[in-house]
C-alpha atoms as a PDB file:
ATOM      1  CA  UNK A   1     127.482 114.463  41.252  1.00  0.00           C
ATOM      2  CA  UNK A   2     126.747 115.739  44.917  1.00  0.00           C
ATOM      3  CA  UNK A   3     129.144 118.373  46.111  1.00  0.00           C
ATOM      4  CA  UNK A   4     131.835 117.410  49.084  1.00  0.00           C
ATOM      5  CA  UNK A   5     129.682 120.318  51.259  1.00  0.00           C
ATOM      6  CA  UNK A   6     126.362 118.353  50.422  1.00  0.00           C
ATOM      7  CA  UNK A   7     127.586 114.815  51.599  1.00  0.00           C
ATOM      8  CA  UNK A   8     129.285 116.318  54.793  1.00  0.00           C
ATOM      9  CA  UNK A   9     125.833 117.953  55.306  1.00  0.00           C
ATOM     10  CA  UNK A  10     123.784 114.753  54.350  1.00  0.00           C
ATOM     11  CA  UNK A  11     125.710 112.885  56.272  1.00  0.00           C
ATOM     12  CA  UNK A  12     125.256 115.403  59.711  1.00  0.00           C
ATOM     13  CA  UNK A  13     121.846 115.547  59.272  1.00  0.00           C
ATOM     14  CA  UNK A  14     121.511 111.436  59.528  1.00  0.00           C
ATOM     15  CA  UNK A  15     123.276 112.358  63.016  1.00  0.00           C
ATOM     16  CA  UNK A  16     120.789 115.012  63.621  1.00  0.00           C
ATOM     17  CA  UNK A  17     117.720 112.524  62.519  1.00  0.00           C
ATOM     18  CA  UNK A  18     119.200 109.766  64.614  1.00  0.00           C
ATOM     19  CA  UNK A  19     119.297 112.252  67.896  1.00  0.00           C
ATOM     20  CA  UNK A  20     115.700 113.303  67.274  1.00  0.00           C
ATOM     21  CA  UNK A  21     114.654 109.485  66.994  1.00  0.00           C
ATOM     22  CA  UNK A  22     116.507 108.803  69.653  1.00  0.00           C
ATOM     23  CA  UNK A  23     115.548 111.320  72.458  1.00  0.00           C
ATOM     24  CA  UNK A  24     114.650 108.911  75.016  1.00  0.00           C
ATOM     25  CA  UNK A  25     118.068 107.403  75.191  1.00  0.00           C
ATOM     26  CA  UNK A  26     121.564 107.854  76.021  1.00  0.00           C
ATOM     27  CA  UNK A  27     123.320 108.083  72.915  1.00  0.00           C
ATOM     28  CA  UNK A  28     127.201 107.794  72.567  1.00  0.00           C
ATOM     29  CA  UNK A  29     129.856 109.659  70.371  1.00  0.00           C
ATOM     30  CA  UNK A  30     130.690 106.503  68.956  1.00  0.00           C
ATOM     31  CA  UNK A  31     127.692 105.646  67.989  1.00  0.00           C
ATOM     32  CA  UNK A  32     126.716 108.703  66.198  1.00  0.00           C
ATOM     33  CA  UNK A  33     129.513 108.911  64.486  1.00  0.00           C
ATOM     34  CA  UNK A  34     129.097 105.268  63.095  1.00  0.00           C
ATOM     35  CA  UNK A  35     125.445 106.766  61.857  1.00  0.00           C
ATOM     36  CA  UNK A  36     127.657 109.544  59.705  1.00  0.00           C
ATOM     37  CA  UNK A  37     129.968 107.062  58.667  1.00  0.00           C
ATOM     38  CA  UNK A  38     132.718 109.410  60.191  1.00  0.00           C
ATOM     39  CA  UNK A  39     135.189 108.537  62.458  1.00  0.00           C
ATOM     40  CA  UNK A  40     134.886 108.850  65.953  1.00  0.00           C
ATOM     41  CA  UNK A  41     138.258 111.166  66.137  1.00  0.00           C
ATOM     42  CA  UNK A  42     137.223 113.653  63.304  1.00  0.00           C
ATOM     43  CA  UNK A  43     132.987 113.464  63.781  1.00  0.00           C
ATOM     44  CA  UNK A  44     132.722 115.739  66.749  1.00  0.00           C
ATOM     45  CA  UNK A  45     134.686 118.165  64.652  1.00  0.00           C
ATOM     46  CA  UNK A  46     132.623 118.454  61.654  1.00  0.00           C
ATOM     47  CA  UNK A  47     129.621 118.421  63.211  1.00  0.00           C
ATOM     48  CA  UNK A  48     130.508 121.415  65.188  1.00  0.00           C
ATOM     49  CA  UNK A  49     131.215 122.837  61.766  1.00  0.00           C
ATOM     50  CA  UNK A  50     128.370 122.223  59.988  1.00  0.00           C
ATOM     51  CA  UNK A  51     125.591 122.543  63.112  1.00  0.00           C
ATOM     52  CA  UNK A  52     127.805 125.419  64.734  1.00  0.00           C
ATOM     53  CA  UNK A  53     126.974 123.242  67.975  1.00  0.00           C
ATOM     54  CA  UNK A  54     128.587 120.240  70.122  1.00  0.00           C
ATOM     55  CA  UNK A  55     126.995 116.993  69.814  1.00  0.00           C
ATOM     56  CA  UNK A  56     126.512 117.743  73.871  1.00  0.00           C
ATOM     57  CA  UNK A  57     124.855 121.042  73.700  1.00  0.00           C
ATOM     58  CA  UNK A  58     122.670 120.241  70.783  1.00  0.00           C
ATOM     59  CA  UNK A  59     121.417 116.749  72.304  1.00  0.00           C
ATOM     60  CA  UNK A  60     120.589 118.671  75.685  1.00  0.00           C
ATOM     61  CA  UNK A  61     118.855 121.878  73.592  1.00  0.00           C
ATOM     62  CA  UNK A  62     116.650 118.694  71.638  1.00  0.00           C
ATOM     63  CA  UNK A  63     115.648 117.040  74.830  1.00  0.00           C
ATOM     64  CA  UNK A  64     114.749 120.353  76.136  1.00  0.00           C
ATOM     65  CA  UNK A  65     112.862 121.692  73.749  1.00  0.00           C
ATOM     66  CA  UNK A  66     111.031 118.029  73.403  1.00  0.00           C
ATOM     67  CA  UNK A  67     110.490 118.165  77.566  1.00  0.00           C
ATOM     68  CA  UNK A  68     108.902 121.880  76.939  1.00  0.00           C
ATOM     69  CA  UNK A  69     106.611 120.482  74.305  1.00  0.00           C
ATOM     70  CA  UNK A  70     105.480 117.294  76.174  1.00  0.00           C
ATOM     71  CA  UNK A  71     104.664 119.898  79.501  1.00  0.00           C
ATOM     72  CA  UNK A  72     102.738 122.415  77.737  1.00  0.00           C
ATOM     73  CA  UNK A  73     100.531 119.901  75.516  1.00  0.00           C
ATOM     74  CA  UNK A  74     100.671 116.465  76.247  1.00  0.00           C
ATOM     75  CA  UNK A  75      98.933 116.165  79.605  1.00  0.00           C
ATOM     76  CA  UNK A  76     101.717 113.125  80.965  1.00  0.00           C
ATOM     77  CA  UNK A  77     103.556 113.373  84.396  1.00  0.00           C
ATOM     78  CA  UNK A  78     107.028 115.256  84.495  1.00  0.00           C
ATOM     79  CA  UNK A  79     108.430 112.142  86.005  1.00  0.00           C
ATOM     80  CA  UNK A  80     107.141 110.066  82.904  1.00  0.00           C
ATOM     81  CA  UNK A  81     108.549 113.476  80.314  1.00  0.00           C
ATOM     82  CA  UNK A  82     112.165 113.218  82.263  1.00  0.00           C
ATOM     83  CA  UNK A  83     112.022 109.527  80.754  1.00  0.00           C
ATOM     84  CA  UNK A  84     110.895 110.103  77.521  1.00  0.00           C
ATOM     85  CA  UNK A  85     113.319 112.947  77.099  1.00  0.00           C
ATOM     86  CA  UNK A  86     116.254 110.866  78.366  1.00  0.00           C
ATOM     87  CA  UNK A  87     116.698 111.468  81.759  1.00  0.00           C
ATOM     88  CA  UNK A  88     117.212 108.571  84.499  1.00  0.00           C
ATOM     89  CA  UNK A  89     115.721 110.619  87.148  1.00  0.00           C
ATOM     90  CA  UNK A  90     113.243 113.592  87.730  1.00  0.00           C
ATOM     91  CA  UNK A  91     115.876 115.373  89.975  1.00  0.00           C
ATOM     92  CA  UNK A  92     118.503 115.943  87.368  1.00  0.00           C
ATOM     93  CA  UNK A  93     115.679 116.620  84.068  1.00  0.00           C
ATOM     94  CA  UNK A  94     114.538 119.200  86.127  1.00  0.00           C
ATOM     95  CA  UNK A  95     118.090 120.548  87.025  1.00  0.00           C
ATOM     96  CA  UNK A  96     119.102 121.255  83.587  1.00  0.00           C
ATOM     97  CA  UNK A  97     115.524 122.299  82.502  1.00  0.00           C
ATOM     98  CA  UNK A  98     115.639 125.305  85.335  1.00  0.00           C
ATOM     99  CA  UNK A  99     119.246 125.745  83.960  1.00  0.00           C
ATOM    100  CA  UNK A 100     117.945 126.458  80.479  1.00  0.00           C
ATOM    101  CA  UNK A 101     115.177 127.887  80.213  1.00  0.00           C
ATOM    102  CA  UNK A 102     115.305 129.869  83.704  1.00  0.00           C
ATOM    103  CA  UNK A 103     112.240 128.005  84.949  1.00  0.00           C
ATOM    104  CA  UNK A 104     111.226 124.543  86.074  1.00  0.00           C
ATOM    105  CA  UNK A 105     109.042 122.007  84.918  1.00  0.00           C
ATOM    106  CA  UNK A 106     106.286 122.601  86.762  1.00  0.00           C
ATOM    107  CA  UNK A 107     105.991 125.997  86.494  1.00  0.00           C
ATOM    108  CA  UNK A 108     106.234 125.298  82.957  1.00  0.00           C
ATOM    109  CA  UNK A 109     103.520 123.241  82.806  1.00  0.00           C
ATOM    110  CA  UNK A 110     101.331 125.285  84.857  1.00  0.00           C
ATOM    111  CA  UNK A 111     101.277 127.627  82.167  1.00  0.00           C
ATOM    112  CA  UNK A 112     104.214 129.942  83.252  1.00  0.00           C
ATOM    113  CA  UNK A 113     105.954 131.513  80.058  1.00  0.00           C
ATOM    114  CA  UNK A 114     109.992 131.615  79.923  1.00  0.00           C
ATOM    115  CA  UNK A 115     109.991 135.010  79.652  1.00  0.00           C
ATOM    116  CA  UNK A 116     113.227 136.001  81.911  1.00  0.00           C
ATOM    117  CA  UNK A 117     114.936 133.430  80.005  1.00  0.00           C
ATOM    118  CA  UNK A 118     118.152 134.451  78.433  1.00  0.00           C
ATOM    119  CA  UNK A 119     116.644 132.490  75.241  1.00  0.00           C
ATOM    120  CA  UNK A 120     113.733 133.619  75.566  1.00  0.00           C
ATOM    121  CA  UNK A 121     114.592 137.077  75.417  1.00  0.00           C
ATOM    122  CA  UNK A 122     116.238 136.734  71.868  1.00  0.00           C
ATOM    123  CA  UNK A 123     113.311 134.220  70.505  1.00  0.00           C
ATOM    124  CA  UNK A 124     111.370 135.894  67.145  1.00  0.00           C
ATOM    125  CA  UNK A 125     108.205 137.949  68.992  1.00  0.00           C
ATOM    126  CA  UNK A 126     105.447 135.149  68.856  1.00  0.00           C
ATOM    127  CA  UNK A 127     103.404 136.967  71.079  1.00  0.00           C
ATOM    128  CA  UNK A 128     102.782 139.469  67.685  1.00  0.00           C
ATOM    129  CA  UNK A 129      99.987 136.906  66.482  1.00  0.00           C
ATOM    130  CA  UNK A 130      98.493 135.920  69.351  1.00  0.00           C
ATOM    131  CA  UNK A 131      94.845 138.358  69.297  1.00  0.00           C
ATOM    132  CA  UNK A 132      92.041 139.059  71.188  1.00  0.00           C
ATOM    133  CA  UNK A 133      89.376 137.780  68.654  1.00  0.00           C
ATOM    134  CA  UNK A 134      86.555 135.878  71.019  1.00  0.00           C
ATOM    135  CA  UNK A 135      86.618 131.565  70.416  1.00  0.00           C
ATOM    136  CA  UNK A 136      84.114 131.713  68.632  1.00  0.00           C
ATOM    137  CA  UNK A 137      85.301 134.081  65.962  1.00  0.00           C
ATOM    138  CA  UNK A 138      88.623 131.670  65.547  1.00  0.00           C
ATOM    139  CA  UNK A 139      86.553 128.597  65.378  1.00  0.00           C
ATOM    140  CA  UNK A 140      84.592 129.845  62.480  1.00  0.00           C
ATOM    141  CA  UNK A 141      87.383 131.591  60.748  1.00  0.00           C
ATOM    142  CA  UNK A 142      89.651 128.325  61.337  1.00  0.00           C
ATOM    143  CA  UNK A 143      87.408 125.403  60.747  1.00  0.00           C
ATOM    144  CA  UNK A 144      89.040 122.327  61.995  1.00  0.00           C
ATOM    145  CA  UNK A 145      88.695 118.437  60.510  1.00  0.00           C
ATOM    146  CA  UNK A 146      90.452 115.338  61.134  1.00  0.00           C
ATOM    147  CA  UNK A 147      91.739 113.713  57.847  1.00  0.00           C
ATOM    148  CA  UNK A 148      94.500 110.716  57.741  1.00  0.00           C
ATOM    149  CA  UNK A 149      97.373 110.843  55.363  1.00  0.00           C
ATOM    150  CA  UNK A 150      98.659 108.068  53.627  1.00  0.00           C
ATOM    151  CA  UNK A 151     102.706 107.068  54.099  1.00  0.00           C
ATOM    152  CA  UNK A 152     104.373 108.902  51.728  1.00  0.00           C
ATOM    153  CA  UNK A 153     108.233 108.904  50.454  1.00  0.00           C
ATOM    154  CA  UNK A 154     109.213 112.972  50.596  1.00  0.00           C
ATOM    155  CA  UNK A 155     112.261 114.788  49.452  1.00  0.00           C
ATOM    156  CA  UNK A 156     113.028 117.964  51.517  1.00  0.00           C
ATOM    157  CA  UNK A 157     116.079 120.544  51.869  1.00  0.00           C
ATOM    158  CA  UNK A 158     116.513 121.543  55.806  1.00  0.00           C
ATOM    159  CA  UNK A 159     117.380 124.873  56.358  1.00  0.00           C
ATOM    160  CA  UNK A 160     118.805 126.293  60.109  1.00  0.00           C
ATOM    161  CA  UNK A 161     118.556 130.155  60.768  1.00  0.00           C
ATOM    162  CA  UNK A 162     114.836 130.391  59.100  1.00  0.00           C
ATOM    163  CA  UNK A 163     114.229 133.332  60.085  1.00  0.00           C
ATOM    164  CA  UNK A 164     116.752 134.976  58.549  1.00  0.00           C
ATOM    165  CA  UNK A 165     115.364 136.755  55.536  1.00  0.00           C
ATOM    166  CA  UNK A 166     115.006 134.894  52.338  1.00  0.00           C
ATOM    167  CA  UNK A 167     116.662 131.302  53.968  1.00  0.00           C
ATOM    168  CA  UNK A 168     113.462 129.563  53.352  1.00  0.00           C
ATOM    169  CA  UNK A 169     112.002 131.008  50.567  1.00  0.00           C
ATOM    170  CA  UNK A 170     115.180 130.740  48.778  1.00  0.00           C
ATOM    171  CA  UNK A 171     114.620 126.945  49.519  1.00  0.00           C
ATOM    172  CA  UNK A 172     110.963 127.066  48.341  1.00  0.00           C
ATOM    173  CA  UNK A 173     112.538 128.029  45.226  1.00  0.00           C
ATOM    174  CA  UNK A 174     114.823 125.575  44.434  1.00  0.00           C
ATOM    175  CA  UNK A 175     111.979 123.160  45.203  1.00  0.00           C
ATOM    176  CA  UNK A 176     109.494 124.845  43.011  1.00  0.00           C
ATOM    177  CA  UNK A 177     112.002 124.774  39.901  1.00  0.00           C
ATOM    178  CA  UNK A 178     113.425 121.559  40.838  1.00  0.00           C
ATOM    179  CA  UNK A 179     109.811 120.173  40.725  1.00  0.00           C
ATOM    180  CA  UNK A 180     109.077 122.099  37.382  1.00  0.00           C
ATOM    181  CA  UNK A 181     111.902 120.104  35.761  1.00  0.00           C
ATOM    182  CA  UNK A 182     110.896 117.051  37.129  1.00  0.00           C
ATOM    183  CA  UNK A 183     107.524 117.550  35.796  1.00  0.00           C
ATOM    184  CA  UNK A 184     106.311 116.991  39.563  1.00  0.00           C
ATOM    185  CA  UNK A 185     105.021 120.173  40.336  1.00  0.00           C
ATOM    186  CA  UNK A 186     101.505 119.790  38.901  1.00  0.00           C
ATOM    187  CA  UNK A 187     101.189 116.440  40.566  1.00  0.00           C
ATOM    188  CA  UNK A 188     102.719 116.475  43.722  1.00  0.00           C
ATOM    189  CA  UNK A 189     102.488 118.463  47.178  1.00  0.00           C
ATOM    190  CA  UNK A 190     104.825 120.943  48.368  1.00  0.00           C
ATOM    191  CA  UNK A 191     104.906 121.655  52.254  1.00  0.00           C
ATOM    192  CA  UNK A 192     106.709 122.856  54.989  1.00  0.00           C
ATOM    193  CA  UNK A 193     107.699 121.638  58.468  1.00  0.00           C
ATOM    194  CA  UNK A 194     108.625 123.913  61.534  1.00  0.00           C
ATOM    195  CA  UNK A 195     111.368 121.322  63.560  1.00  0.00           C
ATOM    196  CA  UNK A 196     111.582 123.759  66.319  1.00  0.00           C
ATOM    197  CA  UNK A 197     109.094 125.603  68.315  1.00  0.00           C
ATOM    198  CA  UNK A 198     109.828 129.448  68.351  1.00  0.00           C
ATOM    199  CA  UNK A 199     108.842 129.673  71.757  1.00  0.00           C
ATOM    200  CA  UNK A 200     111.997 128.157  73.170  1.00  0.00           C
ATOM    201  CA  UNK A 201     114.432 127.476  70.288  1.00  0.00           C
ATOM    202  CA  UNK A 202     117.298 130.545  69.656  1.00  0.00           C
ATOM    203  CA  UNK A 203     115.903 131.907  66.118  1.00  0.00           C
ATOM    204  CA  UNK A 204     119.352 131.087  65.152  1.00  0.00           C
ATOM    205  CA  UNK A 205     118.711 127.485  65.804  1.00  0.00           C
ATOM    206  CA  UNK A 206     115.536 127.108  64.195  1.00  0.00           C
ATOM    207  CA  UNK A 207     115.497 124.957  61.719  1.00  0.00           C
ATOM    208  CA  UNK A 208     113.115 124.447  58.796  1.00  0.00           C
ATOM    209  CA  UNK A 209     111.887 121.700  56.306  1.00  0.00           C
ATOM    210  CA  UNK A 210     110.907 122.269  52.650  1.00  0.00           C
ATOM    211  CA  UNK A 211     109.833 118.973  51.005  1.00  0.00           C
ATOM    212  CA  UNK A 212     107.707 117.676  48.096  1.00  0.00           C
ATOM    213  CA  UNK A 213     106.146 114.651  47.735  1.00  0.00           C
ATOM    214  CA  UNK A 214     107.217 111.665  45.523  1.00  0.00           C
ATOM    215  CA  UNK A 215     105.504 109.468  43.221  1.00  0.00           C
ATOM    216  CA  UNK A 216     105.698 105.570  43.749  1.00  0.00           C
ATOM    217  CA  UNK A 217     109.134 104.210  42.130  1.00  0.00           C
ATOM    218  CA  UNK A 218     110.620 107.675  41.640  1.00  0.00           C
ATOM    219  CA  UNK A 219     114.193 107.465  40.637  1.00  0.00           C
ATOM    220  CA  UNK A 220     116.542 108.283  44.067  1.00  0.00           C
ATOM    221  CA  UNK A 221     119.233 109.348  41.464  1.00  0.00           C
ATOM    222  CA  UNK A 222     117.182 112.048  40.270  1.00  0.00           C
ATOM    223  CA  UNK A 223     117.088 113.852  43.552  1.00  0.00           C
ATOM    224  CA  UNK A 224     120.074 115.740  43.772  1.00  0.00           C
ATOM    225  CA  UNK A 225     121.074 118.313  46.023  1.00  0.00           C
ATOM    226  CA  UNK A 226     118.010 116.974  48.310  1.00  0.00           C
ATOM    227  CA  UNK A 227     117.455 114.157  50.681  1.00  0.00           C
ATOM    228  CA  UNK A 228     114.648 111.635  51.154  1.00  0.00           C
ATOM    229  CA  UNK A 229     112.894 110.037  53.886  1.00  0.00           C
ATOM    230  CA  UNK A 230     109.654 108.870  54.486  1.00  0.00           C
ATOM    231  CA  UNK A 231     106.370 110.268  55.984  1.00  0.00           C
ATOM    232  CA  UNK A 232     104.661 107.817  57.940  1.00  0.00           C
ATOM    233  CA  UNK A 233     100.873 106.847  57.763  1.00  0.00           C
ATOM    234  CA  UNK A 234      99.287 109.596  60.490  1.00  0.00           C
ATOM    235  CA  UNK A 235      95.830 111.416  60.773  1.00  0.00           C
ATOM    236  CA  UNK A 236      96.291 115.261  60.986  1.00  0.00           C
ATOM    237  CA  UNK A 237      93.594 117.710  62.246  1.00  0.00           C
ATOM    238  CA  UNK A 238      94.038 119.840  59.490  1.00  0.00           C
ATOM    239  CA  UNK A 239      92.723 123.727  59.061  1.00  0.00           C
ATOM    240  CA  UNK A 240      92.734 126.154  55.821  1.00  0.00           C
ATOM    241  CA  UNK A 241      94.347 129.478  56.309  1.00  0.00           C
ATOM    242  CA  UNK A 242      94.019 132.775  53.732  1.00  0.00           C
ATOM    243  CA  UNK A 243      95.843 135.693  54.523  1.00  0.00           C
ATOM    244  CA  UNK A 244      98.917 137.406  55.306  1.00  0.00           C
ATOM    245  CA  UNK A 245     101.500 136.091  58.124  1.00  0.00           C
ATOM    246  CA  UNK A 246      99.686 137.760  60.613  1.00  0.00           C
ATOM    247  CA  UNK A 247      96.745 135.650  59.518  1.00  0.00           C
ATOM    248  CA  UNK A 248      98.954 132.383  59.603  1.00  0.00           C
ATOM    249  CA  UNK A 249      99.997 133.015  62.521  1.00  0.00           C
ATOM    250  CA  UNK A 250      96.212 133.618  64.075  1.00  0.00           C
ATOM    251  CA  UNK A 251      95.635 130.654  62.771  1.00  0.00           C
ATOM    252  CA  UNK A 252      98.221 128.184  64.184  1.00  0.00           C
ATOM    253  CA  UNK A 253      98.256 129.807  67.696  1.00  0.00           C
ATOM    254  CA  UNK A 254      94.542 129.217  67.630  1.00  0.00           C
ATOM    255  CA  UNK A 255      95.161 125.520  66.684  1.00  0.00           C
ATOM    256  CA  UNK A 256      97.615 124.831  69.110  1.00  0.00           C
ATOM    257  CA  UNK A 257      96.138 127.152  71.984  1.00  0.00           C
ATOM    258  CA  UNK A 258      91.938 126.655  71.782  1.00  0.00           C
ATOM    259  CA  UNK A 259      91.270 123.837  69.474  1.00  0.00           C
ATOM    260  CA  UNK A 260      94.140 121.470  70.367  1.00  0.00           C
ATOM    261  CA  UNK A 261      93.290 121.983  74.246  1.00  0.00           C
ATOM    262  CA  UNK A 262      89.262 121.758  73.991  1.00  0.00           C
ATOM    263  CA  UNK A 263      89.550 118.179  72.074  1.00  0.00           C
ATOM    264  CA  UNK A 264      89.438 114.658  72.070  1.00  0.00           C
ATOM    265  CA  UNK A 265      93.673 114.645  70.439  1.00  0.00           C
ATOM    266  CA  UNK A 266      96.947 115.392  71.511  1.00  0.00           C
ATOM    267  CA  UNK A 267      99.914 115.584  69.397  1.00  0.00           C
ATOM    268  CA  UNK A 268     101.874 113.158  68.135  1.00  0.00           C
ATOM    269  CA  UNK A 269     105.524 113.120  67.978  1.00  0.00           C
ATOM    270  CA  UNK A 270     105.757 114.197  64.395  1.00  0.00           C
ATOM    271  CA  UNK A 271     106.036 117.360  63.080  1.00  0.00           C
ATOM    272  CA  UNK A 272     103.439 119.934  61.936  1.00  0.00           C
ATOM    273  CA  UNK A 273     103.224 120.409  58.283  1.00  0.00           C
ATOM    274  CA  UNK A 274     102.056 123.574  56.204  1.00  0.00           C
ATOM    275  CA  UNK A 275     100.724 122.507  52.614  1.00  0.00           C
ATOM    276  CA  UNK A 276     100.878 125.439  50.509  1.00  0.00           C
ATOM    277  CA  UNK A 277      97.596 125.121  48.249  1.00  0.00           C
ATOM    278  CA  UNK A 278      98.245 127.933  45.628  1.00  0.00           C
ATOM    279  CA  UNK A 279     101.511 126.081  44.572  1.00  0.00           C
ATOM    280  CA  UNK A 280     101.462 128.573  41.183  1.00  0.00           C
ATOM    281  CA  UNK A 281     101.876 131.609  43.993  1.00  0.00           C
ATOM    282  CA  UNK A 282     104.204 129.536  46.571  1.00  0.00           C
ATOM    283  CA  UNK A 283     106.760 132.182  46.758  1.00  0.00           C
ATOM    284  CA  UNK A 284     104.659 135.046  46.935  1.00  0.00           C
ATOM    285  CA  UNK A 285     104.517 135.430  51.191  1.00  0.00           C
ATOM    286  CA  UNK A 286     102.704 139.087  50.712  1.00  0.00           C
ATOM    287  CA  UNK A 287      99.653 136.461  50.883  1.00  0.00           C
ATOM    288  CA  UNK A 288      99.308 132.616  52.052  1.00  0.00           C
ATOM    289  CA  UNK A 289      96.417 129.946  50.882  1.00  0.00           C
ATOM    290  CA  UNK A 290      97.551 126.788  53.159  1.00  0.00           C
ATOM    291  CA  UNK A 291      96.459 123.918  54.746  1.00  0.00           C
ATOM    292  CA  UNK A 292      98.180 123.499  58.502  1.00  0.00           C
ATOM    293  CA  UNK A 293      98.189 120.232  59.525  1.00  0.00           C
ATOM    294  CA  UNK A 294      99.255 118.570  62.829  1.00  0.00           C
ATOM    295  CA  UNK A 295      99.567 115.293  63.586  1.00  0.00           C
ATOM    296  CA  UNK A 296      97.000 113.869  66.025  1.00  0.00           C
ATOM    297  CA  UNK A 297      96.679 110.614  67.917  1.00  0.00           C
ATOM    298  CA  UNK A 298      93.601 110.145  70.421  1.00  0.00           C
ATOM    299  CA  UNK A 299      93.658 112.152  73.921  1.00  0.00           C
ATOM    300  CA  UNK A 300      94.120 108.995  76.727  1.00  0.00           C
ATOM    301  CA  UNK A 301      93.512 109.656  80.367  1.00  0.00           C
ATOM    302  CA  UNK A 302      96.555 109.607  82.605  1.00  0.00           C
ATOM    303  CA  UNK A 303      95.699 107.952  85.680  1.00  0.00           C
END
């Protein structure tokens, strides 16, 4: 039997799913709450409680982070980002981007950093992995192929705070032993998915996805303390990566910075995925064997 805590935070996190699906639009109290199953009078409430946020202020810091995305990679006109994120206008999307991240769109997507912003300024130290090793060097140190990935049903635990010490390994080990009794772990794939992007969500705010995959017909009941949703059918330019975090982190800055830019692909609106390879060693992060994966559509020409 699930504990009270884990349905009030199951039943949050559909509100938190349904905001990230939902980006584009104008989304009520009312009918988030009807997601959670809460009412209207006591939702607001508990999700403060559980997300430490207003429904307000954590819909705004989603469509920003989103817009900041969609400007740095994507390649599509701030006036088409302002409705994708949301917005009715360009005038007020770039308002309340200047108001939070202390810069506006368009410097933003000329390739100025945030780095007088006030969240900025507390953000983990990216900059740490980013190197000086020539293109070259990265591309054949970080080999990149396109491979597609089937739809898959997934069961994950979401973590906030990541990058406070031992939040997600702790739940890389209740996967692991979950999966052990389960007699899963030989079989399946255990990964990991960044929801935020460190370079403009508060490290306190960053939130992080441990999941494993399921087998076809696997018993919901079974699942426990974890939730399940469904990975859809996507191709993923995918890269290995050996090392230590430093070397991780050479690796996805080089994916997202050299390789991502120079191609044929953009990113789809999915999230990145790290599939740890040396499952048996999962929980040893002195050293990494992964495969980082992000999801890929073809590049089309904005005319």
């Amino acid at each position: 039997m699930k504990r009270s805590n884990d349905i009030y935070i199951n039943r949050i996190n559909r509100a938190i799913d349904y905001v990230n699906a939902n980006v584009d639009k104008n989304i009520s109290l009312e009918e988030l709450a009807a997601v959670t199953f809460f009412s209207t009078f006591h939702f607001h409430r508990i999700f403060v409680a559980i997300t430490g946020e207003t429904v307000k202020n954590f819909t705004n810091r989603i469509r920003m982070e989103k817009a900041a995305r969609l400007l740095r990679f994507s390649g599509k006109r701030i006036s088409d980002i302002s409705l994708e994120c949301g917005f009715s206008d360009t005038s007020s999307f770039s308002r309340l981007f200047r108001q939070y991240f202390e810069i506006s769109p368009t410097e933003y997507k000329n390739g100025i950093e945030i780095k007088n912003s006030k969240i900025r300024k507390a953000l983990y130290p990216v900059n740490t992995y980013h190197c000086n090793i020539n293109e070259e060097e990265l591309e054949n140190r970080f080999p990149v192929e396109i491979r597609a990935f089937a739809q898959r049903s997934i069961a994950y635990i979401r973590v906030t705070d990541a990058f406070r010490e031992g939040v997600v390994l702790n739940a890389f080990k209740k996967i692991v032993d979950w999966a052990k009794e389960k007699n899963l772990f030989d079989t399946e794939t255990i990964f990991g998915m960044s929801l935020d992007d460190p370079e403009v969500t508060p490290k306190e705010k960053y939130r992080y996805e441990v999941c494993i995959t399921l087998p076809e017909h696997f018993n919901i009941k079974d699942i426990g303390h974890m939730q399940v949703t469904v990975l859809p059918e996507c191709r993923y330019a995918v890269t290995k990566i050996s090392g230590d975090l430093t070397e991780v982190g050479k690796g996805i800055n080089y994916m997202f910075d050299v390789w991502l830019t120079g191609s044929n692909y953009e990113c789809r609106h999915l999230h990145a995925m790290e599939i740890f390879v040396d499952k048996e060693n999962i929980c040893n992060w002195d050293h990494f064997d992964l495969e980082f994966c992000i999801p890929v559509k073809a590049l089309k020409n904005i005319t």
